[in-house]
Protein backbone atom coordinates (compact mmCIF):
# COMPACT_ATOMS: atom_id res chain seq x y z
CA UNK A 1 11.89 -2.09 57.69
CA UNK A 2 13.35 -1.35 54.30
CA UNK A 3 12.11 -2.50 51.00
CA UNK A 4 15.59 -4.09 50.68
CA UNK A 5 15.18 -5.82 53.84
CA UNK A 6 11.88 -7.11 53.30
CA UNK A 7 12.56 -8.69 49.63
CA UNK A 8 15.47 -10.26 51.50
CA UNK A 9 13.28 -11.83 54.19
CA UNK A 10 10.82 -13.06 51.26
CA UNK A 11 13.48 -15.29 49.49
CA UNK A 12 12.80 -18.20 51.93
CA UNK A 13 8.61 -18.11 51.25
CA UNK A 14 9.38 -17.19 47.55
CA UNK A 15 11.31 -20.78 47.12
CA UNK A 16 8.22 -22.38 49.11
CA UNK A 17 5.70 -20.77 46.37
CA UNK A 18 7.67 -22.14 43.80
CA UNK A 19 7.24 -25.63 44.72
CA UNK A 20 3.54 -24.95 46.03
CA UNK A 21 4.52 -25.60 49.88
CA UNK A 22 2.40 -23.06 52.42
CA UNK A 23 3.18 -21.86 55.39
CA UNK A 24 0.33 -19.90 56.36
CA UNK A 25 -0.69 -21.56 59.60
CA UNK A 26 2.66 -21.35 61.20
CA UNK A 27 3.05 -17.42 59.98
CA UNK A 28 6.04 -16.85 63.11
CA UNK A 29 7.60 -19.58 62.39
CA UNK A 30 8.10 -18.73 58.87
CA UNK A 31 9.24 -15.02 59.51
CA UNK A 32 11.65 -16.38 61.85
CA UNK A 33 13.23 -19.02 59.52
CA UNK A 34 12.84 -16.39 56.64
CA UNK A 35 15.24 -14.00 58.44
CA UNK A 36 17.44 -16.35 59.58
CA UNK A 37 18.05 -17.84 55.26
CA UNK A 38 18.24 -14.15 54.42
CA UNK A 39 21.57 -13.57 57.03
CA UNK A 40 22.64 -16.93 56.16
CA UNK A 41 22.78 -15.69 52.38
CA UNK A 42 24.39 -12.60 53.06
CA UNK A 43 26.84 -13.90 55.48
CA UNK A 44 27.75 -16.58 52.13
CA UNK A 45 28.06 -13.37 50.44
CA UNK A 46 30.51 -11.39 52.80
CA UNK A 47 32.45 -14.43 53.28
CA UNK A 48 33.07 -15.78 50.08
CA UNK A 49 31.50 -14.09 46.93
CA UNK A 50 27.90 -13.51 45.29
CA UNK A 51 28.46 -17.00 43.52
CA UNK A 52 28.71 -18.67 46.67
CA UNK A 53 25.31 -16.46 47.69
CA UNK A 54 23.75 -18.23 44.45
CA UNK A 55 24.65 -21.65 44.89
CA UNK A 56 23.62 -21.52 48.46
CA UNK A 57 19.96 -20.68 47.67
CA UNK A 58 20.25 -22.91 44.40
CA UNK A 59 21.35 -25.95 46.53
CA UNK A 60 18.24 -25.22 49.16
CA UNK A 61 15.73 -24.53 46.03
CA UNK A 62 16.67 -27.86 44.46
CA UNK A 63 16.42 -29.43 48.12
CA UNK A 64 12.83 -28.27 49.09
CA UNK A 65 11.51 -28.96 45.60
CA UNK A 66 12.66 -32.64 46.22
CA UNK A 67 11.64 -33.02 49.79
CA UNK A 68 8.66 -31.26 49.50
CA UNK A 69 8.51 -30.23 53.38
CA UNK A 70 9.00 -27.16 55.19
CA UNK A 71 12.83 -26.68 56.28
CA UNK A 72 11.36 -27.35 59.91
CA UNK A 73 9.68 -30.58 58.91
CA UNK A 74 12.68 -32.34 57.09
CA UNK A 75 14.32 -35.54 58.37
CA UNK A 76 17.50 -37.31 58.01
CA UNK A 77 15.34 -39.99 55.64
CA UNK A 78 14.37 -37.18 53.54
CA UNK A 79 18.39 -35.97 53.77
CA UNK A 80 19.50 -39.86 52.75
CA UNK A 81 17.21 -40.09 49.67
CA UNK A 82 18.18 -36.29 48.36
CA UNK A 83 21.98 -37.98 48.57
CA UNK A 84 20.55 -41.52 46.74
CA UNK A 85 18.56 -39.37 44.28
CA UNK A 86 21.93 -37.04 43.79
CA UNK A 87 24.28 -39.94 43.34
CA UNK A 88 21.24 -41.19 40.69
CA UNK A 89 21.64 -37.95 38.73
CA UNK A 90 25.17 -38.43 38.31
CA UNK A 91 26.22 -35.75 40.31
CA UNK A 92 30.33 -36.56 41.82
CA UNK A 93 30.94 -37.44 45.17
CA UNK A 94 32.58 -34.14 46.04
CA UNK A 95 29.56 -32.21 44.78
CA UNK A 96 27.16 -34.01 47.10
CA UNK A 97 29.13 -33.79 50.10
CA UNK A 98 29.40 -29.83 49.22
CA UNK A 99 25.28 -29.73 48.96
CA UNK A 100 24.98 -31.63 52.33
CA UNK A 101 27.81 -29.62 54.20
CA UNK A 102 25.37 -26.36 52.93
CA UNK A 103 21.96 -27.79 53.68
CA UNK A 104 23.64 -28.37 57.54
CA UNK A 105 25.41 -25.17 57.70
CA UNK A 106 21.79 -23.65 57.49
CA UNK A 107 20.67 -25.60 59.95
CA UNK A 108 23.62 -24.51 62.19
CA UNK A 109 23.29 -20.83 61.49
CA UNK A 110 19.27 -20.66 62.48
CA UNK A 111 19.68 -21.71 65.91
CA UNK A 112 22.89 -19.63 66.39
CA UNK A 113 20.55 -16.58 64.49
CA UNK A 114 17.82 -17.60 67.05
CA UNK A 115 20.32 -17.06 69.86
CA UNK A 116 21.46 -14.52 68.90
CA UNK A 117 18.39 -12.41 68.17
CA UNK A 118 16.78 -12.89 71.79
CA UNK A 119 13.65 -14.81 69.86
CA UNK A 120 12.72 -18.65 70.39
CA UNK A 121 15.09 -20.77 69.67
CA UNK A 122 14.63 -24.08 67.71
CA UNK A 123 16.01 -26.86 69.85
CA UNK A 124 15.94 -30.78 69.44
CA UNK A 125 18.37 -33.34 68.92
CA UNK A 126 16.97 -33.62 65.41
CA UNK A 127 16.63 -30.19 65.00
CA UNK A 128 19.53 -30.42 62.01
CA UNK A 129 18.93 -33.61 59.94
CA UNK A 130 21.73 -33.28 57.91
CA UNK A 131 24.04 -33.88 60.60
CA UNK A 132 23.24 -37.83 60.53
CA UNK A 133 22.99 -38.16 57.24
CA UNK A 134 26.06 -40.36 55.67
CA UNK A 135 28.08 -38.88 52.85
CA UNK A 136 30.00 -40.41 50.14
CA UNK A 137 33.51 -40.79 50.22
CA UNK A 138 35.02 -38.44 48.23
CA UNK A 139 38.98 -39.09 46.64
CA UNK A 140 40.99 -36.26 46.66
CA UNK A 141 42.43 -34.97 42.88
CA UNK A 142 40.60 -37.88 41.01
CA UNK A 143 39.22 -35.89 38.13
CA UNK A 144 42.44 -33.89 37.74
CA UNK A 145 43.54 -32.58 35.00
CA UNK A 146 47.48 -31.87 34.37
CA UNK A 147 49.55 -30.48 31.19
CA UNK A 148 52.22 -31.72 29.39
CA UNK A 149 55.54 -29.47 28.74
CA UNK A 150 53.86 -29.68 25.34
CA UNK A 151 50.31 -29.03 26.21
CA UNK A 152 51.76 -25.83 28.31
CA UNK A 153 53.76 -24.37 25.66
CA UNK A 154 51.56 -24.87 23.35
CA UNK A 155 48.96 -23.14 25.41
CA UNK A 156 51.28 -20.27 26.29
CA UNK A 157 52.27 -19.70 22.34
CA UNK A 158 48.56 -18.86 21.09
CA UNK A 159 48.32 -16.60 23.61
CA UNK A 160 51.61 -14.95 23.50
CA UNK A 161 50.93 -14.81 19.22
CA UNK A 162 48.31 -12.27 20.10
CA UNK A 163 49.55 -9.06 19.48
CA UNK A 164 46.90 -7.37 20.49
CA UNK A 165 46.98 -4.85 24.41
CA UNK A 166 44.25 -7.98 25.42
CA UNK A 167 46.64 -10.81 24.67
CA UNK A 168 49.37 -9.24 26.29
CA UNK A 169 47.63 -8.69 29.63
CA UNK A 170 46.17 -12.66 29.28
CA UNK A 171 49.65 -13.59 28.52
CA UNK A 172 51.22 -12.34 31.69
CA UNK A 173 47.79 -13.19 33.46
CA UNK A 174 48.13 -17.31 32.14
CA UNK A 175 51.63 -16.74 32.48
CA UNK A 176 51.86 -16.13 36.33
CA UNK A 177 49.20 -18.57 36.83
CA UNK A 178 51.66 -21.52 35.75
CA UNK A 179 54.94 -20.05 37.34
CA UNK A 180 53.69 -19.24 40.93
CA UNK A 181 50.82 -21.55 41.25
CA UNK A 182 49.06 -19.12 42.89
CA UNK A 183 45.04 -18.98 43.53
CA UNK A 184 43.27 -17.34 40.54
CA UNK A 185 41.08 -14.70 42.55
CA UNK A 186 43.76 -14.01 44.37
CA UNK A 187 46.20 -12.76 41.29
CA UNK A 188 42.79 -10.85 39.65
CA UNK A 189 42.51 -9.04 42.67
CA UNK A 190 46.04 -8.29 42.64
CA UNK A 191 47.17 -4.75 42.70
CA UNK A 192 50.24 -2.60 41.67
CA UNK A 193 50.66 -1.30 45.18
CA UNK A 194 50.99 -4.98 46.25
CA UNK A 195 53.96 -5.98 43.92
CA UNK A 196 56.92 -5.56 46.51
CA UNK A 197 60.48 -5.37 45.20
CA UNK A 198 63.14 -6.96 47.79
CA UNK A 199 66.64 -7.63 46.93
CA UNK A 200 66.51 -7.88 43.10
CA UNK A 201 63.16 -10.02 43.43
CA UNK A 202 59.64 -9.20 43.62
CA UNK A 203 56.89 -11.11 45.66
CA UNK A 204 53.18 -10.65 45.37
CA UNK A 205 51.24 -9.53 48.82
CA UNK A 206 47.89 -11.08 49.03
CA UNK A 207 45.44 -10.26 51.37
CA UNK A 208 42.10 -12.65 52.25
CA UNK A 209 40.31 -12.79 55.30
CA UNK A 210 42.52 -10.54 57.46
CA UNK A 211 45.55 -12.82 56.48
CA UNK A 212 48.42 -11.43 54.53
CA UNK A 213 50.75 -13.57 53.05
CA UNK A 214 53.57 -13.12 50.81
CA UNK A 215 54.69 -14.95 47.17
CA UNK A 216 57.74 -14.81 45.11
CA UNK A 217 56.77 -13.46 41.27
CA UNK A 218 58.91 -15.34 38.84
CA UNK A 219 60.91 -12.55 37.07
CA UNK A 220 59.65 -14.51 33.37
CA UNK A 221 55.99 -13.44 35.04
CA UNK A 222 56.86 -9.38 36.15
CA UNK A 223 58.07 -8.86 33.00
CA UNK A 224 55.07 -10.07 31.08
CA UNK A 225 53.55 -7.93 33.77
CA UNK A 226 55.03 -5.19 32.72
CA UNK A 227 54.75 -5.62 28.90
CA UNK A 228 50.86 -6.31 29.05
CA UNK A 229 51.25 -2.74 31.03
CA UNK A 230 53.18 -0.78 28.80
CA UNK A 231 51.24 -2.43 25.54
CA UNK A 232 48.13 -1.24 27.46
CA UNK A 233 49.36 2.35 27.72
CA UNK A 234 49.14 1.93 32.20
CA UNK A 235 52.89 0.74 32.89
CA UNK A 236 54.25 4.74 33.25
CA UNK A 237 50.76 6.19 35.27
CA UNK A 238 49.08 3.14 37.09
CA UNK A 239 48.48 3.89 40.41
CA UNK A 240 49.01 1.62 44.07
CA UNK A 241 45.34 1.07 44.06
CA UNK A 242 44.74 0.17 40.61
CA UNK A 243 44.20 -3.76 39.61
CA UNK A 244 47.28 -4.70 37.58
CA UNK A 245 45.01 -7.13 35.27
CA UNK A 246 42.00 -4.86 34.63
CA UNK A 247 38.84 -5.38 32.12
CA UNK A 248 37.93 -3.28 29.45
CA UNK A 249 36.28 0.23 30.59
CA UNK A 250 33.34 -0.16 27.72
CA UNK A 251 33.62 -4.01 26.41
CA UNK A 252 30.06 -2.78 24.67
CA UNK A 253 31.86 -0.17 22.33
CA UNK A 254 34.88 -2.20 21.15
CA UNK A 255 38.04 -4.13 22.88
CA UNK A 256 40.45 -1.65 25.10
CA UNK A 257 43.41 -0.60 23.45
CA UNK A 258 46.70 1.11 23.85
CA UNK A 259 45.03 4.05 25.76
CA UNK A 260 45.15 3.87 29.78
CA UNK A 261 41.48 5.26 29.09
CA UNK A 262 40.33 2.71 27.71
CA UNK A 263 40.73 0.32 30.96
CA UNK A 264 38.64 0.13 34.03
CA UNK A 265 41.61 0.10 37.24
CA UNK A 266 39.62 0.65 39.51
CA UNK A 267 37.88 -3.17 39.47
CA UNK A 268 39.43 -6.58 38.12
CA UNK A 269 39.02 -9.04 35.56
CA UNK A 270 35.90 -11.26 36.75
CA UNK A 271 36.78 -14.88 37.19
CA UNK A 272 34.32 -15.86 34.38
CA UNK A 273 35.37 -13.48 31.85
CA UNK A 274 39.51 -15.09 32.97
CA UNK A 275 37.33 -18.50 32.55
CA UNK A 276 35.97 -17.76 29.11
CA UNK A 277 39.33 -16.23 28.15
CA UNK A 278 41.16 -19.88 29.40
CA UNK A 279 38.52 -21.82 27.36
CA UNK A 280 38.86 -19.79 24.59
CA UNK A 281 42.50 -19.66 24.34
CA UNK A 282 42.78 -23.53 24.76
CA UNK A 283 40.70 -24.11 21.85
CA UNK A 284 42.55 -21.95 19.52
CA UNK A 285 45.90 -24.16 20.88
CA UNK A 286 44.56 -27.18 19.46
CA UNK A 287 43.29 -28.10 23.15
CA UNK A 288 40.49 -29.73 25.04
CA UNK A 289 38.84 -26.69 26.00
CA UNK A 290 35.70 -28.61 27.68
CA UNK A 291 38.49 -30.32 30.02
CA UNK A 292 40.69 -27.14 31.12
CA UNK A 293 39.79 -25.34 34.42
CA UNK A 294 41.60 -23.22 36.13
CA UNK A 295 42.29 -25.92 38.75
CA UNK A 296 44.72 -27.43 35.67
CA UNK A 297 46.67 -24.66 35.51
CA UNK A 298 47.01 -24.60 39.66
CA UNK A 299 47.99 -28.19 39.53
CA UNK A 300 50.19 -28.10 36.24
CA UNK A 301 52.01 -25.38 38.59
CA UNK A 302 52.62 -28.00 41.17
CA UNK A 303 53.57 -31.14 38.90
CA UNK A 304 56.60 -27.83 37.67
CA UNK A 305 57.52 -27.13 40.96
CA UNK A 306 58.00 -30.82 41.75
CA UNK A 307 60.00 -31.76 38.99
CA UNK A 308 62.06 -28.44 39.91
CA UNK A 309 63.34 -30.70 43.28
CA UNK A 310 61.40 -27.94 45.44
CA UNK A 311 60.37 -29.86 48.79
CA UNK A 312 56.55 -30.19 49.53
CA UNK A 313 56.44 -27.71 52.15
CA UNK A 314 58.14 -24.62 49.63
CA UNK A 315 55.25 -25.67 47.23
CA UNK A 316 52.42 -25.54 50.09
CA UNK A 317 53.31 -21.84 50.78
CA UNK A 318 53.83 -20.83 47.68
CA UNK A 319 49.80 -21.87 46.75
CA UNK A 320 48.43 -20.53 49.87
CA UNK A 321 47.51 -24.03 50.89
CA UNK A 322 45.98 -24.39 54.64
CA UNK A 323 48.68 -25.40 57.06
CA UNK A 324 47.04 -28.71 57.98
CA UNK A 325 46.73 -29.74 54.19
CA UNK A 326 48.87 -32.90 53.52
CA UNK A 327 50.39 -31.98 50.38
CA UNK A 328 52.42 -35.40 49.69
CA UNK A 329 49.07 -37.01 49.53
CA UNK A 330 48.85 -34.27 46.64
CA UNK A 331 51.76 -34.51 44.93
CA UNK A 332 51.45 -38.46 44.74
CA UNK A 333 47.95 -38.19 43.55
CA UNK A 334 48.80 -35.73 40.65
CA UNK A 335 52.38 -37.94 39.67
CA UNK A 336 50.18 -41.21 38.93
CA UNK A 337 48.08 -38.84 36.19
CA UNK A 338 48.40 -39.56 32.71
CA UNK A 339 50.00 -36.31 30.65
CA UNK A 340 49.47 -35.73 27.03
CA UNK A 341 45.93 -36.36 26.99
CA UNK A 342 44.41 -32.39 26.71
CA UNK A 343 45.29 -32.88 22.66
CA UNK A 344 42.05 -32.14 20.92
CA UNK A 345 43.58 -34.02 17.95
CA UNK A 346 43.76 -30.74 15.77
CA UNK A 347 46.01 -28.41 14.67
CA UNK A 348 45.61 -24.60 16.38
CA UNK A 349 43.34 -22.63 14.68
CA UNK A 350 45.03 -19.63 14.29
CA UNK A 351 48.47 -18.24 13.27
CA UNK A 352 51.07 -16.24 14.85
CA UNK A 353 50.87 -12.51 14.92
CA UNK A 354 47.03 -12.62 14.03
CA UNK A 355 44.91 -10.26 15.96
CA UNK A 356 41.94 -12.91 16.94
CA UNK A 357 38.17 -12.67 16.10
CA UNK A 358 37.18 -12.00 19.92
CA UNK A 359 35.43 -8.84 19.55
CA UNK A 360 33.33 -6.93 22.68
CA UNK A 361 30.35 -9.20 21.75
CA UNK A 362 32.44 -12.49 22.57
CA UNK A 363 34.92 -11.51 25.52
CA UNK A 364 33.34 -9.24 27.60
CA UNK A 365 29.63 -8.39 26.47
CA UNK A 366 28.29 -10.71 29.58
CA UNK A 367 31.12 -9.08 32.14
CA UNK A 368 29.60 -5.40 30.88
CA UNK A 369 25.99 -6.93 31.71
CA UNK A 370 26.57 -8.69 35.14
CA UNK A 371 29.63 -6.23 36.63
CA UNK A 372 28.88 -5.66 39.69
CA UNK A 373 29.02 -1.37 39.10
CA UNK A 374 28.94 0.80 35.95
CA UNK A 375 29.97 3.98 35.40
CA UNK A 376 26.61 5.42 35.17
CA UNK A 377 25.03 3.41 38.52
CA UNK A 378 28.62 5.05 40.37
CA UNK A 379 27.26 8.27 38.82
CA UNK A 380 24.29 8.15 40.02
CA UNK A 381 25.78 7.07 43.59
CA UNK A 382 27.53 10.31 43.62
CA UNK A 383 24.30 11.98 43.37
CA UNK A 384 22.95 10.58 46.30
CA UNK A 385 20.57 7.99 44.54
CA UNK A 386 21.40 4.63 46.16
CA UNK A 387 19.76 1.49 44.26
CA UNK A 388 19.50 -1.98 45.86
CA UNK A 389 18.67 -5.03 44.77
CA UNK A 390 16.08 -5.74 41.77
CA UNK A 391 15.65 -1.90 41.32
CA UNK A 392 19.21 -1.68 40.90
CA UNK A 393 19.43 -4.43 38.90
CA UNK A 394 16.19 -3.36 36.21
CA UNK A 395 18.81 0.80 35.81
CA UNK A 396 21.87 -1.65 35.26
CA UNK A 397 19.43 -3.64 32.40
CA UNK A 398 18.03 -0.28 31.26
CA UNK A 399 21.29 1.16 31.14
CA UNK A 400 22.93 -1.52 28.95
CA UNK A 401 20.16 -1.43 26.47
CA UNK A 402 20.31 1.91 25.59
CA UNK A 403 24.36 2.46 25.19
CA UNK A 404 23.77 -0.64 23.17
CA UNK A 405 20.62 0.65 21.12
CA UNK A 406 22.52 4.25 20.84
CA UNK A 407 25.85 1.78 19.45
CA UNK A 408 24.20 -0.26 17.15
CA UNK A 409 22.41 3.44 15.85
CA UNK A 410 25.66 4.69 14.90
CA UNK A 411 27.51 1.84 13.61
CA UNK A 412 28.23 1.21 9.92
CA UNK A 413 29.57 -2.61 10.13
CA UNK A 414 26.19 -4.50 9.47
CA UNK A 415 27.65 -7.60 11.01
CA UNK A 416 28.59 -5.29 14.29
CA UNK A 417 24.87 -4.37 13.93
CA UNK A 418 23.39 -7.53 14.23
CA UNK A 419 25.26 -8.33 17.50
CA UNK A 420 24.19 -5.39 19.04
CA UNK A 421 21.26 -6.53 18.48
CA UNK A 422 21.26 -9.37 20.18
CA UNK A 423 22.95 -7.56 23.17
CA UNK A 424 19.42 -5.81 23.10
CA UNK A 425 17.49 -8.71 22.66
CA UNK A 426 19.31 -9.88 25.57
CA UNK A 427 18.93 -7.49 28.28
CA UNK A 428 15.67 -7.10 27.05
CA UNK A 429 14.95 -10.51 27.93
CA UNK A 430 16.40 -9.68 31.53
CA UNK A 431 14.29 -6.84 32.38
CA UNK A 432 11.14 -8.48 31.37
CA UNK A 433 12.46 -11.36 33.97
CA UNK A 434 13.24 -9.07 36.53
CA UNK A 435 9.59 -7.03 36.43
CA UNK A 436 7.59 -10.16 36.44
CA UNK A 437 9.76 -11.01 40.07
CA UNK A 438 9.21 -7.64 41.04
CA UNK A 439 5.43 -7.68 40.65
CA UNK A 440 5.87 -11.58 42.49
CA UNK A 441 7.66 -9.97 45.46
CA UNK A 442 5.11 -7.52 45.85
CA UNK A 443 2.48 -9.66 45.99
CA UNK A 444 3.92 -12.10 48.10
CA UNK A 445 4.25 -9.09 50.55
CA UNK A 446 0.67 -8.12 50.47
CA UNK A 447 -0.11 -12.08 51.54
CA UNK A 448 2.68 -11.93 54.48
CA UNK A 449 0.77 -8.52 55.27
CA UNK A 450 -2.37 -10.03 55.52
CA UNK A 451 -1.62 -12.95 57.74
């Protein structure tokens, strides 16, 4: 068994340590269920993304420390009062059924693993108490958030005022957002070979899941498309396979700029570094930044569409909605929701044709640390040296620190200094995080090896 494999199989009796639960008469049992979370993770992982990985093992971390029993000791009383301690925290209706629908899913995947793997299976009508346990009701769209024609164009004129390569690229990111409606991962994994021309118009090709389906790209969006491009110095040499809205190559060094160079095709924007960007954009509009998500955008798109006279079923496609989704309960919903109420009751902070204060350290210093590759770790791929896991994750830390250390070494701007700094300070932070769970995985496989 590989070391990967075996820190994987720990994660279940490392969230059982932290809550002081033991195991260690019932050392089988344990192994089993241990392999069977560590699938059940990676399967979250394959099928969605490494966020849905996280909140997975967050959602069952929160739920043992709470029930304080073993996953195979839990009972749908134990379920009911983790919902009735939930709804005491404050925590929405829509958030508790997701927790509940996760805890069960678990449940459902161990006896399938069990199955599967030709070991003993764990049977028993109660065998998955979440499954009885009642849920709250939750109502569709009732925290949603919609723009104004005002709201929108104010939004859309602080970002277009940015002269900058990086505004132009938002611009026609935010841009096509609002016109097609479209699902944000989707359009940040979008690439240039996936931008079809037919008959004077040009459609987007998404692909998710072995599905492919098709949307029409407003022409106001391809040609911001194509300006953030050209302003980025990739419009006349981008390849098929390239991301059309890609992140800076080094966001530790200094923003990207009119060089192709300078920007990293080959992977896309993350969605928190697009989420930061929204936030940060909204603010400097005079906006609510605390209330505007990327679902406002999706459903501003709609509320457009609507008043446009297009028919419900032209709007379902063009979002990539689910067949079976009933989208005049949606469109009703959204219509009763107050507009002009996103006005942070200010004016916009900054002026047209100003180059913002956004620097590295504030747009993309936390995308450089937690990208899922650098330059250096595909470098070292190349050479044959594969790292997995927390070793890869203590070269990515010790990798960061020193481009940062060798930055802030040459740099002349004292203020630039000081945030290098505390880029430093940062990953510093992280590696001493990561070695102290290193040495705890280790030991916690010397106790498994002992039982």
């Amino acid at each position: 068994m590989s070391d990967e494999k075996q820190t994987d199989d720990l994660e279940l009796a490392r969230l059982l340590e932290g809550t002081g639960l033991s195991a260690a008469g019932d050392k089988e049992r344990l192994e089993r269920w241990g392999q069977a979370f560590a699938c059940w993770l990676e399967e979250r992982r394959a099928r969605g993304s490494v966020q849905d990985k996280r909140r997975g093992r967050n959602t069952w971390k929160e739920f043992i420390g709470f029930t304080q029993a073993l996953p195979w000791q839990v009972t749908t009383e134990m379920v009911t009062g983790y919902v009735e301690w939930l709804s005491e925290q404050g925590r929405q209706a829509g958030t508790i059924g997701w927790r509940l629908r996760s805890i069960s899913k678990f449940y459902e995947f161990t006896q399938e693993f069990c199955q599967r793997e030709g070991i003993e299976a764990e049977e028993g009508e109660g065998f998955n108490p979440a499954a009885a346990a009642s849920r709250p009701k939750a109502r569709a769209y009732e925290k949603a958030n919609i723009l104004s024609p005002a709201e929108e164009r104010a939004l859309l004129k602080t970002i277009r005022s940015d002269p900058s390569p990086t505004g132009k690229r938002d611009y026609a990111f935010f841009l096509t957002l609002l016109r097609s409606g479209c699902r944000p991962g989707d359009l940040l994994r979008l690439k240039w070979g996936e931008l079809e021309e037919e008959g004077g118009r040009w459609q987007m090709r998404f692909t998710s899941r072995g599905k492919t389906r098709r949307a029409w790209l407003p022409r106001e969006a391809m040609r911001a498309i194509r300006e953030g491009l050209a302003a980025c110095g990739r419009l006349e040499v981008i390849g098929a396979e390239e991301h059309v809205f890609a992140p800076s190559r080094q966001p530790l060094v200094r923003e990207a700029q009119d060089r192709r160079e300078d920007w990293a095709g080959e992977r896309p924007l993350s969605s928190a570094q697009a989420r930061r960007l929204l936030k940060l954009y909204a603010g400097w509009a005079g906006l609510k930044r605390e209330e505007i998500t990327f679902h406002t955008l999706r459903h501003t798109a709609v509320m457009r569409m609507q008043e446009a006279g297009w028919p419900a079923e032209e709007i379902r496609a063009r979002q990539g909605r689910q067949k079976n989704k009933n989208m005049g309960v949606c469109l009703r919903r959204l219509s009763a929701k107050p507009r002009a109420r996103l006005r942070a009751g200010q004016r916009p902070q900054r002026e047209r044709g100003e180059t913002p204060g956004r620097g590295p350290w504030r747009a993309e210093t936390q995308h450089g640390l937690y990208a899922k590759t650098l330059p250096e770790l595909e470098e070292l791929e190349a050479q044959g040296v594969r790292l997995r896991g927390i070793e890869r994750e203590l070269e990515r830390c010790q990798i960061v620190a020193e481009r940062a250390g060798a930055l802030r070494e040459q740099s002349r701007d004292p203020a630039e200094r000081r945030r290098l700094i505390k880029v430093v300070c940062r990953v510093n932070y992280r590696l001493v995080r990561l070695l102290r769970l290193r040495g705890e995985l280790r030991r916690l496989r010397e106790e498994m090896d002992k039982w």
